[in-house]
C-alpha atoms as a PDB file:
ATOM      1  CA  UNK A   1     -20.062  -3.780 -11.848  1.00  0.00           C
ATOM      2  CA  UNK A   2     -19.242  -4.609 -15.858  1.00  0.00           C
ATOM      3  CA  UNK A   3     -18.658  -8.157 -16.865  1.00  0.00           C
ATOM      4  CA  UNK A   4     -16.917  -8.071 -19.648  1.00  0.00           C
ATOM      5  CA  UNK A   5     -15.770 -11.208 -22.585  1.00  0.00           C
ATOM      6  CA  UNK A   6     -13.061 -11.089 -24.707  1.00  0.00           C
ATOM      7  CA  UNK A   7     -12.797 -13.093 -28.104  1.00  0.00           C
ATOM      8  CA  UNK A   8     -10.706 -13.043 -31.113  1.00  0.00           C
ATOM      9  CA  UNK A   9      -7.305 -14.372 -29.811  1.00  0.00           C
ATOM     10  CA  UNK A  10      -5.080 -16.856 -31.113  1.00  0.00           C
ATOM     11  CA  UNK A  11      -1.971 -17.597 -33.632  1.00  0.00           C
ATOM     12  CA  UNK A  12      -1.147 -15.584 -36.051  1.00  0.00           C
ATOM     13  CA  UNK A  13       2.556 -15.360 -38.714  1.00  0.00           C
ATOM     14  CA  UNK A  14       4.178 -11.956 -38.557  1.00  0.00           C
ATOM     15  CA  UNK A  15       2.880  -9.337 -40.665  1.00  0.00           C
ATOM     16  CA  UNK A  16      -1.031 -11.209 -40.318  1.00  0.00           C
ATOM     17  CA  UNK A  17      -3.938  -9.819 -38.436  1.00  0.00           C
ATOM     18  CA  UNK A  18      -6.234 -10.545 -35.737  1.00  0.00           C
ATOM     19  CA  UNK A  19      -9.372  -8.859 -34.132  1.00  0.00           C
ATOM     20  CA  UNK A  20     -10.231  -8.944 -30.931  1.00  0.00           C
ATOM     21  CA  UNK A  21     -13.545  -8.099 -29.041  1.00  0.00           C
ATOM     22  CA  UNK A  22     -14.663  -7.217 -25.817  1.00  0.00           C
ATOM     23  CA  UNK A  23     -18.505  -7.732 -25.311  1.00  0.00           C
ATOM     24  CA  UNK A  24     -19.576  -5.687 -21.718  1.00  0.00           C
ATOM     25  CA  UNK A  25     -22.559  -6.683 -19.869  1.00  0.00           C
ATOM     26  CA  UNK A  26     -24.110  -5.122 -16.469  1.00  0.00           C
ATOM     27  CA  UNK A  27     -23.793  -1.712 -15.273  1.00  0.00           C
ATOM     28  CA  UNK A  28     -22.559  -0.763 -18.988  1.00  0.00           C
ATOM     29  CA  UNK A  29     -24.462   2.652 -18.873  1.00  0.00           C
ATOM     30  CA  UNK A  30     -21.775   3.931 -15.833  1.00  0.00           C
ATOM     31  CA  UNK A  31     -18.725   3.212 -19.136  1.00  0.00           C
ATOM     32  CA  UNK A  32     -16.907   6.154 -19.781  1.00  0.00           C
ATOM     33  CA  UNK A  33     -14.285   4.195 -21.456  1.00  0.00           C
ATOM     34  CA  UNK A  34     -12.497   0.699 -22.125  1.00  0.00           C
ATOM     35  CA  UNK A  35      -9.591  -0.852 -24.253  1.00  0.00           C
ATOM     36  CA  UNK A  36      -6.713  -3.281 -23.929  1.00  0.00           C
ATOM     37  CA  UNK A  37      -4.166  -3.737 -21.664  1.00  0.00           C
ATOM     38  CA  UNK A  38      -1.281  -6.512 -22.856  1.00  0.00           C
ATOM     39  CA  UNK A  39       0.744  -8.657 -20.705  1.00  0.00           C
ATOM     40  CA  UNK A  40       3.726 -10.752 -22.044  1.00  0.00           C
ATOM     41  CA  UNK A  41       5.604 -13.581 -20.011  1.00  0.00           C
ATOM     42  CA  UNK A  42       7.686 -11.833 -17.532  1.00  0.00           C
ATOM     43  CA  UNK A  43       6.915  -8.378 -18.313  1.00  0.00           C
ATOM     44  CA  UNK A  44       4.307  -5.545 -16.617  1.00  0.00           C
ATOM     45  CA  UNK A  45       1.283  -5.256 -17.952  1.00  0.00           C
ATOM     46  CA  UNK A  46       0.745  -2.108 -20.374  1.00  0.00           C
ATOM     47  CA  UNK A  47      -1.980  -0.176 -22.413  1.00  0.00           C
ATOM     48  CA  UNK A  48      -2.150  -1.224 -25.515  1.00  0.00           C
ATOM     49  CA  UNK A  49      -5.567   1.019 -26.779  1.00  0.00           C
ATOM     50  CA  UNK A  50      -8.062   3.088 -25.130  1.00  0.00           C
ATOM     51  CA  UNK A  51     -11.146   4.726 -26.511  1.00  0.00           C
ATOM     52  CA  UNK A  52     -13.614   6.967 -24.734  1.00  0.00           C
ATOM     53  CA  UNK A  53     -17.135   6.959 -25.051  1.00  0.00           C
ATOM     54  CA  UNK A  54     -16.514   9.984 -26.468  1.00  0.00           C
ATOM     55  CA  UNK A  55     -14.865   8.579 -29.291  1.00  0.00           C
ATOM     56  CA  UNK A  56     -11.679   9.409 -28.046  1.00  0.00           C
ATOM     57  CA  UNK A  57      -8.558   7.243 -28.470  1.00  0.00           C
ATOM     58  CA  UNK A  58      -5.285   6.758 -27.175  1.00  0.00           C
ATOM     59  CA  UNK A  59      -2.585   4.179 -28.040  1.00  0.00           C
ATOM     60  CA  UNK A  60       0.618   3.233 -27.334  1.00  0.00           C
ATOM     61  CA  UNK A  61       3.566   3.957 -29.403  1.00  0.00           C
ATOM     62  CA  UNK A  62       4.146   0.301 -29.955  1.00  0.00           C
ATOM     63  CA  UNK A  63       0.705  -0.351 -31.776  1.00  0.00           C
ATOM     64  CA  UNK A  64       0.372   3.206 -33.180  1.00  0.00           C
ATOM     65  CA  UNK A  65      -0.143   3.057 -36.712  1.00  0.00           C
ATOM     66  CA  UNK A  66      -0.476  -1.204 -36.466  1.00  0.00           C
ATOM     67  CA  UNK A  67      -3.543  -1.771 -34.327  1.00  0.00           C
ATOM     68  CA  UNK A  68      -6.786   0.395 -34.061  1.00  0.00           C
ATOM     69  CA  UNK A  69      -9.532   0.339 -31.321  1.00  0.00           C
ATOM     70  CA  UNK A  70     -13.019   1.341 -32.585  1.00  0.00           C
ATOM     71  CA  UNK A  71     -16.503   0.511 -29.959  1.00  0.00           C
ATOM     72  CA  UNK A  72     -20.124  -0.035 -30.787  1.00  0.00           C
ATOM     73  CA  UNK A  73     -21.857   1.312 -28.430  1.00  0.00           C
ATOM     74  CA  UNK A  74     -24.791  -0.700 -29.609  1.00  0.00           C
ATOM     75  CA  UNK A  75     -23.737  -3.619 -28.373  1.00  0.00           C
ATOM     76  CA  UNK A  76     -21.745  -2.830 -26.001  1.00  0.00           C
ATOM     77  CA  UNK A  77     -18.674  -4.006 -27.426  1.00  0.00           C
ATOM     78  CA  UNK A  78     -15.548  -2.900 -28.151  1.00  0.00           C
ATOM     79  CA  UNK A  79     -12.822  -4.010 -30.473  1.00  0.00           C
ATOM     80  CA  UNK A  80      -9.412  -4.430 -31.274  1.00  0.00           C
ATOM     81  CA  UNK A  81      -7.873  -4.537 -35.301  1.00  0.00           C
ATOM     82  CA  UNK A  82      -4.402  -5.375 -35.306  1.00  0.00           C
ATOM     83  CA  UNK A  83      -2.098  -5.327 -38.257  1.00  0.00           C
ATOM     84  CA  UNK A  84       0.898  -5.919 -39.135  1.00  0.00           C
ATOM     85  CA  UNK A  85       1.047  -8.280 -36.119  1.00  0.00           C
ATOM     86  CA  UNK A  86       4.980  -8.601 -34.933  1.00  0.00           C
ATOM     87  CA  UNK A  87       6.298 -10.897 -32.355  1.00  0.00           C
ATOM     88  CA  UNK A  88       6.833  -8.773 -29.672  1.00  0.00           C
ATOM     89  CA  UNK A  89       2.868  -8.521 -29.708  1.00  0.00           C
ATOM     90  CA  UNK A  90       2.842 -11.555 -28.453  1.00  0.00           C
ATOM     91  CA  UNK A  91       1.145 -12.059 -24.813  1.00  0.00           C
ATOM     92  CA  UNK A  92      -2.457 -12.215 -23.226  1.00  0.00           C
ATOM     93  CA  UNK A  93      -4.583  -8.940 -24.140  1.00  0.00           C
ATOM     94  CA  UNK A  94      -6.754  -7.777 -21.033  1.00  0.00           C
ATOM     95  CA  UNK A  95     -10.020  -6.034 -21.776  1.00  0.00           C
ATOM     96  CA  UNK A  96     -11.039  -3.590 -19.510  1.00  0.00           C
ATOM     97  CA  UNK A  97     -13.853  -1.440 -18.736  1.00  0.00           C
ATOM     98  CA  UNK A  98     -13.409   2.254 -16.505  1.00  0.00           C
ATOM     99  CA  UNK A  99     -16.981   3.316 -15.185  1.00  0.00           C
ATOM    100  CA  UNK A 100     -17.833   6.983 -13.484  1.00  0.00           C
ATOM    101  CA  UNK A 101     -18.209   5.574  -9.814  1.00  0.00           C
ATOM    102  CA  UNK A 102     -14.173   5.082 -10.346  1.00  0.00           C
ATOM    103  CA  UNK A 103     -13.687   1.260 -10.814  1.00  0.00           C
ATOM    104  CA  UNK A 104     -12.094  -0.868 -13.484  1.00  0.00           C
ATOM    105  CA  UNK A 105     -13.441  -3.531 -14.214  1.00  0.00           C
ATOM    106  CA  UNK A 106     -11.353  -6.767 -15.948  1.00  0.00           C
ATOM    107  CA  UNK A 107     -11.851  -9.461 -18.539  1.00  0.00           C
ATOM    108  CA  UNK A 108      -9.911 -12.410 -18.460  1.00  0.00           C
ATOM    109  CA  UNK A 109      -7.797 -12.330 -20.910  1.00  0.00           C
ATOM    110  CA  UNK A 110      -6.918 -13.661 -24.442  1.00  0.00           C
ATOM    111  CA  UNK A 111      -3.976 -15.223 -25.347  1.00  0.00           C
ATOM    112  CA  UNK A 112      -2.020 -13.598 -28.550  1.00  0.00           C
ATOM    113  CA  UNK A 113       0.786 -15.460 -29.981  1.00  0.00           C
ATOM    114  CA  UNK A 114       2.809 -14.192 -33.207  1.00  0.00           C
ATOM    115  CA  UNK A 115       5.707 -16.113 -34.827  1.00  0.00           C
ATOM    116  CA  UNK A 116       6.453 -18.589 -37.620  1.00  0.00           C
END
């Protein structure tokens, strides 16, 4: 299993920035990937970012071009730039961490919040 912390949430105007970060811990040499999954009040929760170990990304058209996911594999830690920041970003921002036996493992959550 992969514990994993997030960090880097909080208020932020429209148009400002935040960072977040996801520090993993345990079984972190069965990672083949991690990123951010978003939940706002009433809605599903969706992908935000992705990124392989491999380097390889993914995002989702709401956050493309806004918000970019980047790891160091160093320490184990992944993180989370986002620009631009609009209102409809608000909501709690899930870290998550997908290993080769097939689980998922779950952080619990930062809380985003965007307005003026």
């Amino acid at each position: 299993q992969v514990q994993l912390v997030e960090s880097g949430g909080g208020a932020m105007e429209p148009g400002g920035s935040l960072r977040l970060s996801c520090a993993a811990s345990g079984r972190v040499s069965t990672l083949i990937a991690m990123g951010w999954y978003r939940q706002a009040p009433g809605k599903r929760r969706e992908l935000a970012a992705s990124i392989t170990t491999e380097g390889i990304t993914n995002y989702a058209d709401s956050v493309q071009g806004r918000f970019t996911i980047s790891g160091d594999n160093a320490k184990n830690t992944v993180y989370l730039q986002m620009n631009n920041l609009k209102p409809e970003d608000t909501a709690v921002y899930f870290c998550y961490g997908e290993t080769s036996l097939g689980n998922r493992d779950w952080g619990l959550g930062t809380q985003v919040t965007v307005s003026s």
